[in-house]
Protein backbone atom coordinates (compact mmCIF):
# COMPACT_ATOMS: atom_id res chain seq x y z
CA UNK A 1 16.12 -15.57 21.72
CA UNK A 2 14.63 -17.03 25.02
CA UNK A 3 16.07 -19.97 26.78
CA UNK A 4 13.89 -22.97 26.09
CA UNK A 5 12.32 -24.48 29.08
CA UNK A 6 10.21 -27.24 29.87
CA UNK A 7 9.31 -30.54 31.94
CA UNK A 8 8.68 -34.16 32.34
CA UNK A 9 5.10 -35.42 32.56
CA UNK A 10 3.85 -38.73 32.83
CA UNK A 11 0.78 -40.00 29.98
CA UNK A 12 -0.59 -43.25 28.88
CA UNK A 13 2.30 -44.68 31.60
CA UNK A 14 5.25 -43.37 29.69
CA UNK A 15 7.00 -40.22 30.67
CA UNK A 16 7.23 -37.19 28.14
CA UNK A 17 9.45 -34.05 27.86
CA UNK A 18 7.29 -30.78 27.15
CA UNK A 19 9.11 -28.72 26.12
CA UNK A 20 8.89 -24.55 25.83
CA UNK A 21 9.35 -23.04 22.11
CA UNK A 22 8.85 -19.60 20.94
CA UNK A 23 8.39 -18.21 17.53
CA UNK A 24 9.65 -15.14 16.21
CA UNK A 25 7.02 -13.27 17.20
CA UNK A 26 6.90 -14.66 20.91
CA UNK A 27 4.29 -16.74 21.37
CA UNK A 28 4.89 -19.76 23.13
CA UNK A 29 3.92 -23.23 22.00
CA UNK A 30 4.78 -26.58 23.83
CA UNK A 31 6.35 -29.60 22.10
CA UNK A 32 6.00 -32.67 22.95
CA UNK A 33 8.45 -35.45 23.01
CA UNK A 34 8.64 -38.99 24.07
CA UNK A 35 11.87 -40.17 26.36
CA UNK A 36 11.24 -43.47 25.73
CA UNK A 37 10.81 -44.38 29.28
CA UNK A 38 8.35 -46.31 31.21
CA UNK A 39 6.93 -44.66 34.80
CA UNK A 40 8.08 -47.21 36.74
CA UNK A 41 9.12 -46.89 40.42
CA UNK A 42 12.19 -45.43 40.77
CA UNK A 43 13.33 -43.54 36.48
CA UNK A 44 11.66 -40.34 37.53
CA UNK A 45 15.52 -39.22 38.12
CA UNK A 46 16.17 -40.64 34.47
CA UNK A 47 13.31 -39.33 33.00
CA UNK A 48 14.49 -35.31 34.35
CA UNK A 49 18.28 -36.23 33.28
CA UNK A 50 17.30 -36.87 29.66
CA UNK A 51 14.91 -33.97 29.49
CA UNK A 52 17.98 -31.76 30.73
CA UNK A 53 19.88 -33.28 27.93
CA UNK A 54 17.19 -32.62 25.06
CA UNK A 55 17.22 -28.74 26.74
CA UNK A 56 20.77 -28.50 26.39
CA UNK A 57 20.50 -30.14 22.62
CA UNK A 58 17.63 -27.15 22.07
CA UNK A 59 19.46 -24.38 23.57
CA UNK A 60 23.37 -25.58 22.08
CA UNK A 61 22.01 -26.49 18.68
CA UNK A 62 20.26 -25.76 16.05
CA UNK A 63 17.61 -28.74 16.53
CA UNK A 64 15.13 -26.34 17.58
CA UNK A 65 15.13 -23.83 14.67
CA UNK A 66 12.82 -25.91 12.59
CA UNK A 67 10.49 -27.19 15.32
CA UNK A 68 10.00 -23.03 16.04
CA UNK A 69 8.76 -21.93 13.10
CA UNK A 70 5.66 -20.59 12.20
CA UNK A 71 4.16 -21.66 8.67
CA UNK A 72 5.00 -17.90 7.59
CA UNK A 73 8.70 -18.56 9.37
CA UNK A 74 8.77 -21.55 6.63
CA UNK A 75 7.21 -19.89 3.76
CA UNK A 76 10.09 -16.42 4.24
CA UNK A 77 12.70 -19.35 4.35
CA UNK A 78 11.67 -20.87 1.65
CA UNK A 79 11.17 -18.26 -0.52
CA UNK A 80 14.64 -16.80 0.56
CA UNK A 81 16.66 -19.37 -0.34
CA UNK A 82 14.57 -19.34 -4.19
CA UNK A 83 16.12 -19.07 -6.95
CA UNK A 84 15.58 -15.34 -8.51
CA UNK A 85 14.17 -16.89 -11.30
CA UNK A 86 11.61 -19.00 -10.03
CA UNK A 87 10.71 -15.89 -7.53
CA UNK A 88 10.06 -13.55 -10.35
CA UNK A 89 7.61 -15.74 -12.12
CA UNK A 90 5.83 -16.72 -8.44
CA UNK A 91 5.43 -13.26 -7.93
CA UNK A 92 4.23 -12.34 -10.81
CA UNK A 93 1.09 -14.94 -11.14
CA UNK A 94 0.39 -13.79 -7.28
CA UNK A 95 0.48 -9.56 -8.17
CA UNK A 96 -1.81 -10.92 -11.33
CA UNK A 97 -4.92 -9.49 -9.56
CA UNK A 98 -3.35 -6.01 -9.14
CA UNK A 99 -2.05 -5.19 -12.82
CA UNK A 100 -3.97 -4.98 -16.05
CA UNK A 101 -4.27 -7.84 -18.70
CA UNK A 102 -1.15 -5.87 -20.74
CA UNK A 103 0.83 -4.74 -17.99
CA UNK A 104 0.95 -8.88 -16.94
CA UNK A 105 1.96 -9.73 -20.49
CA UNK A 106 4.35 -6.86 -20.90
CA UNK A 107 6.09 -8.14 -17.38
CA UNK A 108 5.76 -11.82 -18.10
CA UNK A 109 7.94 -11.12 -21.76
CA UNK A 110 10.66 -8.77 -19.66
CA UNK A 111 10.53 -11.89 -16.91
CA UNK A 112 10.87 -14.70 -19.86
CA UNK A 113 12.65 -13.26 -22.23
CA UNK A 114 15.59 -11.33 -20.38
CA UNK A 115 15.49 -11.64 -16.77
CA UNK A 116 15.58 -15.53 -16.44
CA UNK A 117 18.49 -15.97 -19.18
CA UNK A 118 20.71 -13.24 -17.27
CA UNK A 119 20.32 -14.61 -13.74
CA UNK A 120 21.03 -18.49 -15.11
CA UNK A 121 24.23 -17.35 -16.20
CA UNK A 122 25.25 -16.72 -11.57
CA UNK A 123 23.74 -20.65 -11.26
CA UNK A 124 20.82 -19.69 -10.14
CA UNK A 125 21.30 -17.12 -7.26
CA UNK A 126 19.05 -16.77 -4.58
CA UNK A 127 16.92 -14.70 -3.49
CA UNK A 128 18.77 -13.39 -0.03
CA UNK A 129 21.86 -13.25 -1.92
CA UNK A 130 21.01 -10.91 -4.53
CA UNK A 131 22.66 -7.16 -4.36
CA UNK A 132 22.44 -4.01 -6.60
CA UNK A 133 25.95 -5.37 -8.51
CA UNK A 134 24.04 -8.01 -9.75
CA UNK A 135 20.91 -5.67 -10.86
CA UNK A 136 23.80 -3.72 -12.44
CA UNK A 137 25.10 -5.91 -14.08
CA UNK A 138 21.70 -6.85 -16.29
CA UNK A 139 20.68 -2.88 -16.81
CA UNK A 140 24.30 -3.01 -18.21
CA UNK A 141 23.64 -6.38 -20.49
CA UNK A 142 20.35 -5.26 -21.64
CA UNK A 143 21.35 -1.12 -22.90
CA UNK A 144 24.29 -3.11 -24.79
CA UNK A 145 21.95 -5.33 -26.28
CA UNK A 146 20.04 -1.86 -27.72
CA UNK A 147 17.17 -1.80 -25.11
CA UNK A 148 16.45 2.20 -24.72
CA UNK A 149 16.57 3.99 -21.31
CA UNK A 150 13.25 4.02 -20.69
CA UNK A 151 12.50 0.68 -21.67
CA UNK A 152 15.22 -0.29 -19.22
CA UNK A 153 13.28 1.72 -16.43
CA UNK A 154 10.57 -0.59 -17.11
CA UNK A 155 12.62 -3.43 -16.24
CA UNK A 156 13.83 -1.52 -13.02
CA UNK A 157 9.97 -0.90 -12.16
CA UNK A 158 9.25 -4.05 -12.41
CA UNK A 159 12.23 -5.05 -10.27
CA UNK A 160 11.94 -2.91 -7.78
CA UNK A 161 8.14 -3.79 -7.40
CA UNK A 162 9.03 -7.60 -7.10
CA UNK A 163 11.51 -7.16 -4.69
CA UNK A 164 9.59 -4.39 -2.41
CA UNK A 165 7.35 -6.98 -1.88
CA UNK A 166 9.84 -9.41 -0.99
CA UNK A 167 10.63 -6.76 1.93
CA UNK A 168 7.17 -6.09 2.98
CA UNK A 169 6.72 -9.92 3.68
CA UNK A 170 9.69 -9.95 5.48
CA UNK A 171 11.85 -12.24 3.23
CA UNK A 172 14.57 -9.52 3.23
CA UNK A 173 15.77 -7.02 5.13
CA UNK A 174 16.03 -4.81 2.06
CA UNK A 175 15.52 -4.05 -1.43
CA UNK A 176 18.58 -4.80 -3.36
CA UNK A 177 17.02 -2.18 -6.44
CA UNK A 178 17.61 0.35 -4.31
CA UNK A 179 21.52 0.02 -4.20
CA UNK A 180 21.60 -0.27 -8.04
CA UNK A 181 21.68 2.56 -10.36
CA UNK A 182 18.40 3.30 -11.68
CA UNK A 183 18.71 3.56 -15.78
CA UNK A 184 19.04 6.99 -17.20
CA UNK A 185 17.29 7.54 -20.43
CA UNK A 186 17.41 10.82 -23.02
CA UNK A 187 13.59 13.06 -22.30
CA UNK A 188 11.66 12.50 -24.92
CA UNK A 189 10.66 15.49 -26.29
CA UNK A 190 7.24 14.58 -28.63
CA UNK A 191 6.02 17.17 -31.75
CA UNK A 192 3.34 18.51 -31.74
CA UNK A 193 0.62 20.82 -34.04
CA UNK A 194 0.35 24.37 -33.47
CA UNK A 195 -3.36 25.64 -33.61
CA UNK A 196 -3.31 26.26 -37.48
CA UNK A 197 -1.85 22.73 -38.05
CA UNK A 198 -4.73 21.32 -35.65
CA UNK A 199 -7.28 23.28 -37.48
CA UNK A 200 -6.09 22.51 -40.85
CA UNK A 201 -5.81 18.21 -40.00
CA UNK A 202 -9.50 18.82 -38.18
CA UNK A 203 -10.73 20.69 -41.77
CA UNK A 204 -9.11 17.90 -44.22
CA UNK A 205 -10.10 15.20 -42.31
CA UNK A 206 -14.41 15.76 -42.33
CA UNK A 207 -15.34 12.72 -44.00
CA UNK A 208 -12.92 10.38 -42.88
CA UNK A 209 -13.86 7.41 -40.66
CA UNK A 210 -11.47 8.29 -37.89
CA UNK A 211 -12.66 12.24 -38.04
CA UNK A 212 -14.58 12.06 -34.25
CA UNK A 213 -11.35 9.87 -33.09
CA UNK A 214 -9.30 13.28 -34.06
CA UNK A 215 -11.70 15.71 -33.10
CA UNK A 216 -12.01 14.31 -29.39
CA UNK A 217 -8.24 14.01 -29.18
CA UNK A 218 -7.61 17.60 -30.23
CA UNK A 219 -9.76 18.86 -27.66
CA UNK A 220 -9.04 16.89 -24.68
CA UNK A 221 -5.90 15.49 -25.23
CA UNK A 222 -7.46 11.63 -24.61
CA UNK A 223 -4.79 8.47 -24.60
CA UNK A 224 -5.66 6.28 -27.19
CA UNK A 225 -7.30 3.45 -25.69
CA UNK A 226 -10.05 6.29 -23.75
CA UNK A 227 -10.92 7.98 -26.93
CA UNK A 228 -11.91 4.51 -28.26
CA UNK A 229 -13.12 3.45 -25.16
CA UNK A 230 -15.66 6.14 -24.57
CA UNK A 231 -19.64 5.79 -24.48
CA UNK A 232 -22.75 7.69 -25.34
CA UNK A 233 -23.32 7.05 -21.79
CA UNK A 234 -20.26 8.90 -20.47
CA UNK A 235 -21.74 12.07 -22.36
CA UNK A 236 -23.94 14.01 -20.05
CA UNK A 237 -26.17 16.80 -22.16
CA UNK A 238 -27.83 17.73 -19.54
CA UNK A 239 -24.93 18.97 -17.00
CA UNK A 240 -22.15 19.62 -20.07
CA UNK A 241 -19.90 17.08 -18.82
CA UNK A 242 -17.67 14.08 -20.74
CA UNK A 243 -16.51 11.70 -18.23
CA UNK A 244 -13.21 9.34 -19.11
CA UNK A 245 -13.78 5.95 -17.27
CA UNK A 246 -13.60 3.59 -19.97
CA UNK A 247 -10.81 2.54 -22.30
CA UNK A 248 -10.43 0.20 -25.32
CA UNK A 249 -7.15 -2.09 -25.63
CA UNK A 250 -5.91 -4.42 -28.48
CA UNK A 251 -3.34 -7.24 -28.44
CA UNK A 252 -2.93 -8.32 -31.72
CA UNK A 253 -6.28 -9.10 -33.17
CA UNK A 254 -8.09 -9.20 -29.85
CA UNK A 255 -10.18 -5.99 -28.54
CA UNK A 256 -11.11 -5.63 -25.22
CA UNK A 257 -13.39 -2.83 -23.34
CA UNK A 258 -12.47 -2.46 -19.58
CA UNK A 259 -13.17 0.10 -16.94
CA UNK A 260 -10.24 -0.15 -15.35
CA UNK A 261 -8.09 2.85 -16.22
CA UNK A 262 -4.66 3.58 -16.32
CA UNK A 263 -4.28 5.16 -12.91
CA UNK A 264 -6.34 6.42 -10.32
CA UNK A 265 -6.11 10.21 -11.77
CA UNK A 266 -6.91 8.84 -15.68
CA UNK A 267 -10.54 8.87 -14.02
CA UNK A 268 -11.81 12.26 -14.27
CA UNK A 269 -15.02 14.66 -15.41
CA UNK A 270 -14.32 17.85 -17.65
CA UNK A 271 -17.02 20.01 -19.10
CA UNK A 272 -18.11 19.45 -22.92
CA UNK A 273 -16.92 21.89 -24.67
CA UNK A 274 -19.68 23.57 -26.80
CA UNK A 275 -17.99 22.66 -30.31
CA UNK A 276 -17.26 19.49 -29.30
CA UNK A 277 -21.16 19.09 -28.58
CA UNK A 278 -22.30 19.94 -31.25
CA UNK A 279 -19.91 17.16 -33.03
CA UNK A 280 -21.15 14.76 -31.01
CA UNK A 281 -24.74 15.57 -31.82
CA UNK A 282 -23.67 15.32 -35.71
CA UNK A 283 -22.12 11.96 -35.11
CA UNK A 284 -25.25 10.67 -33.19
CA UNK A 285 -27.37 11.33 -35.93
CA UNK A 286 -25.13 9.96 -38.62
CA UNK A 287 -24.93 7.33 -36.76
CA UNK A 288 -29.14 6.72 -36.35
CA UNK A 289 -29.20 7.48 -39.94
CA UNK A 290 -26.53 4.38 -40.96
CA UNK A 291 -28.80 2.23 -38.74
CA UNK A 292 -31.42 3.05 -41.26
CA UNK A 293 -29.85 2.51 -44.08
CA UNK A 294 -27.71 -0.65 -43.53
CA UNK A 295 -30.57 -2.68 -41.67
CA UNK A 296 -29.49 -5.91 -40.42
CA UNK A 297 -25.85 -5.02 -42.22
CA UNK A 298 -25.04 -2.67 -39.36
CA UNK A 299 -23.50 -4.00 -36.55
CA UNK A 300 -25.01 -2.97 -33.30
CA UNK A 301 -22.78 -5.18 -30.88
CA UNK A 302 -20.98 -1.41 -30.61
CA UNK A 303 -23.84 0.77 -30.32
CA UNK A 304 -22.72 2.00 -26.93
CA UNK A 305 -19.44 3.30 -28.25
CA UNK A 306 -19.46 6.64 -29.88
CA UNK A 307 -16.27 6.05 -32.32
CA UNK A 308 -17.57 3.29 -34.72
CA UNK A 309 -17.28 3.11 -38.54
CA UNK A 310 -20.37 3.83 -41.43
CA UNK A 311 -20.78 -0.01 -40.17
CA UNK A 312 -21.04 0.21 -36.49
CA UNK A 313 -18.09 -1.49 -36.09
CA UNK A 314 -15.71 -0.09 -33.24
CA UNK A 315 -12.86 1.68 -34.33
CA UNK A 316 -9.83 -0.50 -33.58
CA UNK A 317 -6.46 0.98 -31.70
CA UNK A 318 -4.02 0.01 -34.18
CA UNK A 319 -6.75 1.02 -36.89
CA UNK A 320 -5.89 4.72 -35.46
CA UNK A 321 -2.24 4.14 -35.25
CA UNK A 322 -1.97 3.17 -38.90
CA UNK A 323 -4.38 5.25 -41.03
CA UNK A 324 -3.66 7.73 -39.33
CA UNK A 325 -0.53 8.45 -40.68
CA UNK A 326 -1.71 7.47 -43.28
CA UNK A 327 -4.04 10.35 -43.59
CA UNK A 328 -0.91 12.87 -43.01
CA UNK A 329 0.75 11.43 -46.28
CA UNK A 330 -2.36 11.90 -47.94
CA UNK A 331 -2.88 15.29 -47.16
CA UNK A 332 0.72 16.21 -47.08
CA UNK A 333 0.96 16.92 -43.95
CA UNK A 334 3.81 17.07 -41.13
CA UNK A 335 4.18 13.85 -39.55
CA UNK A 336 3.53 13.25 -36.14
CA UNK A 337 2.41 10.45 -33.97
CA UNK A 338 -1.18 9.97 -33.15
CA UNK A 339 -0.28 10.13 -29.52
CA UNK A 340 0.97 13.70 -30.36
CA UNK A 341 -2.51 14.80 -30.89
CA UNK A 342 -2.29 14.92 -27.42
CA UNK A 343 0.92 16.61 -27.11
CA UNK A 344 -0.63 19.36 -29.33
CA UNK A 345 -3.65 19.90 -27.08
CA UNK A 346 -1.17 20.31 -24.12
CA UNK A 347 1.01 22.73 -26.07
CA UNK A 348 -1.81 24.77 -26.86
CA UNK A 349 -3.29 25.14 -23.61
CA UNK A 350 0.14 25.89 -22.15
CA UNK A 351 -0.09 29.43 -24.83
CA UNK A 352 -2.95 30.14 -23.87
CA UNK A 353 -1.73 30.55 -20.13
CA UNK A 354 -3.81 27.56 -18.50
CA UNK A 355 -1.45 26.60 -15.35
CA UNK A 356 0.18 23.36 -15.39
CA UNK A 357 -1.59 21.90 -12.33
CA UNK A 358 -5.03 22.34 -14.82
CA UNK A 359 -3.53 20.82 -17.44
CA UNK A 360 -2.13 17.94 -15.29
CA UNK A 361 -5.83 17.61 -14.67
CA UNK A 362 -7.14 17.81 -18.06
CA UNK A 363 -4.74 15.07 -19.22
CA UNK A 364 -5.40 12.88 -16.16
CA UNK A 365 -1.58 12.82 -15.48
CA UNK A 366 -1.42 10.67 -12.16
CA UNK A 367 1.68 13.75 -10.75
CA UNK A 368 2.84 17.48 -11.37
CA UNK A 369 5.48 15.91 -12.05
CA UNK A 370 4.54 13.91 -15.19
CA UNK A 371 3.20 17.22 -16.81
CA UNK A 372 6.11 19.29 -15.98
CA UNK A 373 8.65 16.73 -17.43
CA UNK A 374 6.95 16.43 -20.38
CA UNK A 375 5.77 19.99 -21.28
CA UNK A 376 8.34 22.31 -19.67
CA UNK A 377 10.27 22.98 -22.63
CA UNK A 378 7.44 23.94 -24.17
CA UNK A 379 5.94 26.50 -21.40
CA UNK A 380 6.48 29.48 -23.16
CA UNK A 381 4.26 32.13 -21.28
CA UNK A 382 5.98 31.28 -18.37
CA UNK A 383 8.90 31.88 -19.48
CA UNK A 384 8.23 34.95 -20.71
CA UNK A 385 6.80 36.05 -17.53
CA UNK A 386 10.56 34.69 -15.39
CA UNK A 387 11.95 37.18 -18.55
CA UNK A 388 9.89 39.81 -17.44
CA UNK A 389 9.92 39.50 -14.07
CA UNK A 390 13.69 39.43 -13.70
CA UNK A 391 13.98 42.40 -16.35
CA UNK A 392 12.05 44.66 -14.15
CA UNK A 393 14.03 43.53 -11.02
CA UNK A 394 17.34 44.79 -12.92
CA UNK A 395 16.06 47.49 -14.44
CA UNK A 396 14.83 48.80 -10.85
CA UNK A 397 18.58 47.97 -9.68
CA UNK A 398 20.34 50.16 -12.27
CA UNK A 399 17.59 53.25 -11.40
């Protein structure tokens, strides 16, 4: 910290102190103060001896820490010294703009509904004080209360987000996340349909409403939410190409198209496969054809979307989730989730020898790393190749 400084000067016939501050970042700035002194013949000696005593006040005590403060100096203080629970919810409505409608509601319920009750229970701790024991302490509280490993990731995401933040602004020195123990959860290991299984569900399911919902799943392995969400528009007859830049969410009863995608690699262009064209095709004229018929009964507020009912009316995500399992009972088959579909699609690529790096791309996985976790276990062929390749190395050996 630099010495403060400064000097007398006379104005409107009254002599002032001007005195040198410096904020954190160096700049200087002069405050002024009155000494309560007339400039009359003879007090300029006064006037310097109660200047030297305001320096020695400014350089002994803290009187000067306010007074150097810039209003970012103020804002870190203040938000240092908040609460963790009043933090969490400030931060959230700021990082609004960044996250999707359900990611905000997802964090807002973890934020409400576990994360403010815990920390109320240490009187409200604040923000500089908290370390990883603390962040323990609630993974601990909320796996005994029956929350699941990688639901309690979720809360360390989030935490760990918050609180990076709180580091990049400069409102800590570090992230206190990073000295807890990040929750370990079981790998989920989904099922999945073998290519007969696939074949037979695409067969029994012709004539049902969610048919082109399966059929586009199967092939490319689509989330949810962009099998719902995709348009005639993202179909491209002309170059062969399907491209997945739209998705469909629900929340509850409420629907909602948005082209903003899960993450930057969910984005992405793959050729249309010649079966899958001439579905399409099919499904465009049944489609034209219903238009016909129904009339004004058809609802063409969904024309743009390619999976809608005989009615025109978008296919709803939890519509999928729930007949569709319903469809597996009815045709007595194994049960699997929908979300499996896309499993399955994986699983059979991975026979057929396509390299995981392709099918990281095909599945718009945002890391190798995603694929590999998920489908390694199931990555037969290259298995069998480490099988062969270390048989032939022992076999040369014994020769």
């Amino acid at each position: 910290m630099k010495r403060i400084t400064g000097h007398i000067t006379e104005k409107n016939k009254k002599w002032y102190a001007v005195i040198n501050l410096y904020d954190t970042d160096g700049k200087r700035h002069e405050k002024w103060k009155s000494l309560n002194l007339e400039v009359t013949k003879g007090n300029k000696r006064e006037a310097q001896h109660r200047l030297n005593e305001l320096l020695t006040q400014y350089n002994t005590e803290d009187l000067y820490k306010s007074e150097l403060m810039t209003h970012a100096d103020r804002e870190r203080n203040r938000i240092a010294n908040m609460p963790i629970n009043q933090y969490l919810q400030e931060w959230l409505e700021q990082h609004k703009a960044n996250i999707s409608a359900s990611t905000y509601k997802g964090y807002k319920l973890m934020i409400e509904s576990r994360m403010i009750p815990f920390f109320k229970k240490y009187g409200n701790i604040k923000v500089k004080e908290l370390t990883g024991d603390e962040i323990n302490e609630y993974y601990c509280a909320i796996r005994n209360d029956g929350l699941k490993g990688t639901t309690a990731q979720r809360h360390h995401a989030l935490l760990h987000l918050a609180f990076k933040s709180a580091v990049k602004r400069r409102i800590i020195l570090c992230n206190p996340v990073e000295q807890a123990d990040r929750p370990k959860s079981k790998q989920y290991i989904g099922s999945y349909y073998n290519s007969e299984e696939l074949k037979n569900l695409l067969d029994k399911t012709e004539n049902d409403p969610l048919h082109i919902v399966i059929y586009l799943t199967a092939f490319y392995g689509l989330r949810r939410s962009e099998v719902i969400g995709l348009k005639w528009s993202a179909i491209d007859f002309t170059s062969k190409t399907i491209s997945i830049k739209h998705k469909v969410v629900q929340d509850k009863n409420t629907v909602q198209g948005m082209d903003v995608m899960k993450t930057k690699s969910s984005y992405r262009t793959l050729p249309l496969i010649p079966q899958v064209e001439a579905k399409l095709l099919e499904e465009k004229s049944k489609q034209e054809e219903m238009k016909k018929v129904m009339r004004r009964a058809y609802n063409k507020k969904y024309e743009e979307y390619i999976c809608v009912d005989a009615l025109g009316e978008l296919i709803k995500p939890n519509y999928v989730t729930g007949h569709f399992k319903v469809l597996l009972k009815e045709n007595n088959m194994r049960i699997i989730r929908f979300h499996d579909l896309r499993h399955s699609c994986a699983s059979l690529l991975l026979a057929q020898g396509v390299p995981m790096k392709m099918i990281q791309d095909w599945l718009g996985h945002s890391d190798m790393g995603t694929t590999a976790n998920i489908y390694s276990h199931i990555d037969s062929e290259s298995k069998k190749a480490s099988a062969n390749a270390i048989g032939k190395a022992l076999s040369a050996n014994e020769i």
